[in-house]
Protein backbone atom coordinates (compact mmCIF):
# COMPACT_ATOMS: atom_id res chain seq x y z
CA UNK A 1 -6.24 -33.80 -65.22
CA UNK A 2 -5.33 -33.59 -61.53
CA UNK A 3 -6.66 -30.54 -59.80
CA UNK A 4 -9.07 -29.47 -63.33
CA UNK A 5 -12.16 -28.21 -60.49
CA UNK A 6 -9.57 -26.55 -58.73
CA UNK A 7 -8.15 -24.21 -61.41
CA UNK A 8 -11.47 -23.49 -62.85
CA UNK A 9 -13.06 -22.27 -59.39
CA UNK A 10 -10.20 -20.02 -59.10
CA UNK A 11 -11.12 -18.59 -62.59
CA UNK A 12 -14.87 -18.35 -61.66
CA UNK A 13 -13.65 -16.93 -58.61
CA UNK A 14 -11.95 -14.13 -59.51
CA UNK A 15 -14.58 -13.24 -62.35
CA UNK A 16 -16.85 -13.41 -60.12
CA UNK A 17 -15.63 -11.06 -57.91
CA UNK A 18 -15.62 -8.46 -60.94
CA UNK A 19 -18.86 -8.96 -62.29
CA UNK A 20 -20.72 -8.93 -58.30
CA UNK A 21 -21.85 -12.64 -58.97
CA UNK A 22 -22.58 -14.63 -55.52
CA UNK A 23 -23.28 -18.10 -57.19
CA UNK A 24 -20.88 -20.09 -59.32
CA UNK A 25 -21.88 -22.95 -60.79
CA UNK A 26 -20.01 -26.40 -61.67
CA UNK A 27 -21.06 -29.13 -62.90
CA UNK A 28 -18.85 -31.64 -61.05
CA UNK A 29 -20.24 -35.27 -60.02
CA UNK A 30 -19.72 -37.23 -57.14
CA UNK A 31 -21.53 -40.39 -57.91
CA UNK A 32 -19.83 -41.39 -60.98
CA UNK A 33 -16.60 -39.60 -61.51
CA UNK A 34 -13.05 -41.00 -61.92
CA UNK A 35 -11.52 -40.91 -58.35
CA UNK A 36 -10.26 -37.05 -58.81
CA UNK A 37 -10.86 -35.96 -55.48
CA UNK A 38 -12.24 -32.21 -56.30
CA UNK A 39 -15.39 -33.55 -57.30
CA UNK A 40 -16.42 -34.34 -54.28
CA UNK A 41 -18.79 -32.60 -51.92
CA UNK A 42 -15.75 -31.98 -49.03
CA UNK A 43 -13.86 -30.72 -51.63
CA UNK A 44 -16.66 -28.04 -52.72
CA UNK A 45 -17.29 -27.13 -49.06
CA UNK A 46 -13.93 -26.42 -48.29
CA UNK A 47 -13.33 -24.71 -51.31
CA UNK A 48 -16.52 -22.23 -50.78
CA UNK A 49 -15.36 -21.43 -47.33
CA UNK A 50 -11.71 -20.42 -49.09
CA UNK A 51 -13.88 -18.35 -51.43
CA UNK A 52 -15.79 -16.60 -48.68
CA UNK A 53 -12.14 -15.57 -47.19
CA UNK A 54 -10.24 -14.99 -50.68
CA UNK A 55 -12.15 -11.63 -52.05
CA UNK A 56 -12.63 -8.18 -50.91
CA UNK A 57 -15.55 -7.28 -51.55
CA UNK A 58 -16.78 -10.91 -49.34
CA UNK A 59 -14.80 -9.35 -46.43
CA UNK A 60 -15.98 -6.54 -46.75
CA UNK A 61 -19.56 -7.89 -46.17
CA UNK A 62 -20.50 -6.66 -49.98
CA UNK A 63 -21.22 -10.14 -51.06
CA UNK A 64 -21.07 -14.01 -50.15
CA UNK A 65 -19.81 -16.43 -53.04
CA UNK A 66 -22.00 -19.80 -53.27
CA UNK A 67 -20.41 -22.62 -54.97
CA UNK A 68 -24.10 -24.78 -56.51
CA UNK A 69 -23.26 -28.42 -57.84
CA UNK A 70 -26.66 -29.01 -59.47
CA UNK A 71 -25.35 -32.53 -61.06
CA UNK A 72 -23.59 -33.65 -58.04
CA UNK A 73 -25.33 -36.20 -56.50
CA UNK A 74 -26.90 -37.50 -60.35
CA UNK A 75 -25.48 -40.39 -61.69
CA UNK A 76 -24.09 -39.99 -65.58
CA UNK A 77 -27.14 -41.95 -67.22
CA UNK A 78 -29.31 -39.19 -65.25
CA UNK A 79 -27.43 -36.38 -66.14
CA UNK A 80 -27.43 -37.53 -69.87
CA UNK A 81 -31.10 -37.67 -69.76
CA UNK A 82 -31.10 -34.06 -68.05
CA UNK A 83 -28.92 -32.58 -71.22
CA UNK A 84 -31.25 -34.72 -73.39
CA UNK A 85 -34.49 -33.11 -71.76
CA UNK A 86 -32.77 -29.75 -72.28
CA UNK A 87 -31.30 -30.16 -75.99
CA UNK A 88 -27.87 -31.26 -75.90
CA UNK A 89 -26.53 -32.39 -78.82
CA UNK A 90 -23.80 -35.04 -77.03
CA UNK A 91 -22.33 -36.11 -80.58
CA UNK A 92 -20.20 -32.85 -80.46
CA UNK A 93 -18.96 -33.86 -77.31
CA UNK A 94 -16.21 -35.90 -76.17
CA UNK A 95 -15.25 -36.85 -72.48
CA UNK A 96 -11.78 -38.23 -73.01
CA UNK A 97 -9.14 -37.71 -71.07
CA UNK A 98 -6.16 -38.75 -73.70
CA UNK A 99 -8.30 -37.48 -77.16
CA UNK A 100 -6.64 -38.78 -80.62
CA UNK A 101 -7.38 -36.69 -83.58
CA UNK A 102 -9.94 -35.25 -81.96
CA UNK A 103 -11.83 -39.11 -81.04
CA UNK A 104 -12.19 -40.34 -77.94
CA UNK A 105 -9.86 -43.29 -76.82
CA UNK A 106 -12.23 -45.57 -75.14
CA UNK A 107 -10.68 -46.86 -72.76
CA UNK A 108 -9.58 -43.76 -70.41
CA UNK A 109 -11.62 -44.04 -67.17
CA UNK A 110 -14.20 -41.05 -68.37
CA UNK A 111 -14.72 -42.63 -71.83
CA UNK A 112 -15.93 -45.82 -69.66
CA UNK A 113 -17.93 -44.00 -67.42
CA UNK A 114 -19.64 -42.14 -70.65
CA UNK A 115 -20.18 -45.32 -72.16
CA UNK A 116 -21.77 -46.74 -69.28
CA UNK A 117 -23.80 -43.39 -68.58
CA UNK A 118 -25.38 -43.99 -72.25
CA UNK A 119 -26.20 -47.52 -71.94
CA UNK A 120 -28.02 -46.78 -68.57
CA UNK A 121 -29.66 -43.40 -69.89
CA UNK A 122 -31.30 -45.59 -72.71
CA UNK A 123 -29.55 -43.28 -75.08
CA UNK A 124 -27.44 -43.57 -78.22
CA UNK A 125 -24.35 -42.92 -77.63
CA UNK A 126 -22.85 -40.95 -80.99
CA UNK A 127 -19.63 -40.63 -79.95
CA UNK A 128 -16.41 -41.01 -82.26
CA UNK A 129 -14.49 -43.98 -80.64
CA UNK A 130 -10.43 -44.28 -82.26
């Protein structure tokens, strides 16, 4: 989905803004991702500065937003052995871009990338494949 960081910054913006939070968090990827450009680390600079123009209360000098990207420079068989480490249960997951019936395609660009993030992560991957 072009622009998907985009919108959901500007929703963590705003709520941001009315709950005093500085820090948003994303969990965008810049090693392995499928060419959309808002994953990348330009993109999340630029975007922060916006942010740090965009609210009132920043202008006012009442608060500084901070976009963190703790997966960003991971690859996908790292960050699968990070949600591992921490619990994640990836067979209620999908990654698809173009779901059928609620099963991943397998053959969209992130349902490659998955597939290759499991093999390298030493993981099974559980997904449901059409």
């Amino acid at each position: 989905m072009p622009a998907r960081n985009t919108v959901f910054l500007s929703y963590a913006l705003a709520y941001a803004e009315t709950i005093g939070a500085e820090h948003i968090f994303i969990g965008v990827n810049s090693i392995d991702y499928s060419g959309y450009p808002d994953c990348r680390p330009e993109f999340i600079t630029a975007y922060q500065k916006m942010a740090n123009l965009a609210l009132k209360e920043v202008v006012e000098k009442k608060m500084k937003i901070k976009i963190e990207t703790p997966l960003m420079s991971h690859t996908k068989s790292e960050i699968i052995i990070i949600g591992k480490k921490l619990g994640i249960d990836y067979s209620k997951t999908i990654s698809c871009y173009d779901p059928v019936d609620g099963k991943a395609c397998g053959h969209c660009d992130s349902c490659i990338l998955r597939k290759k993030g499991f093999e390298g992560s030493g993981y099974k991957d559980e997904t449901v494949y059409v």
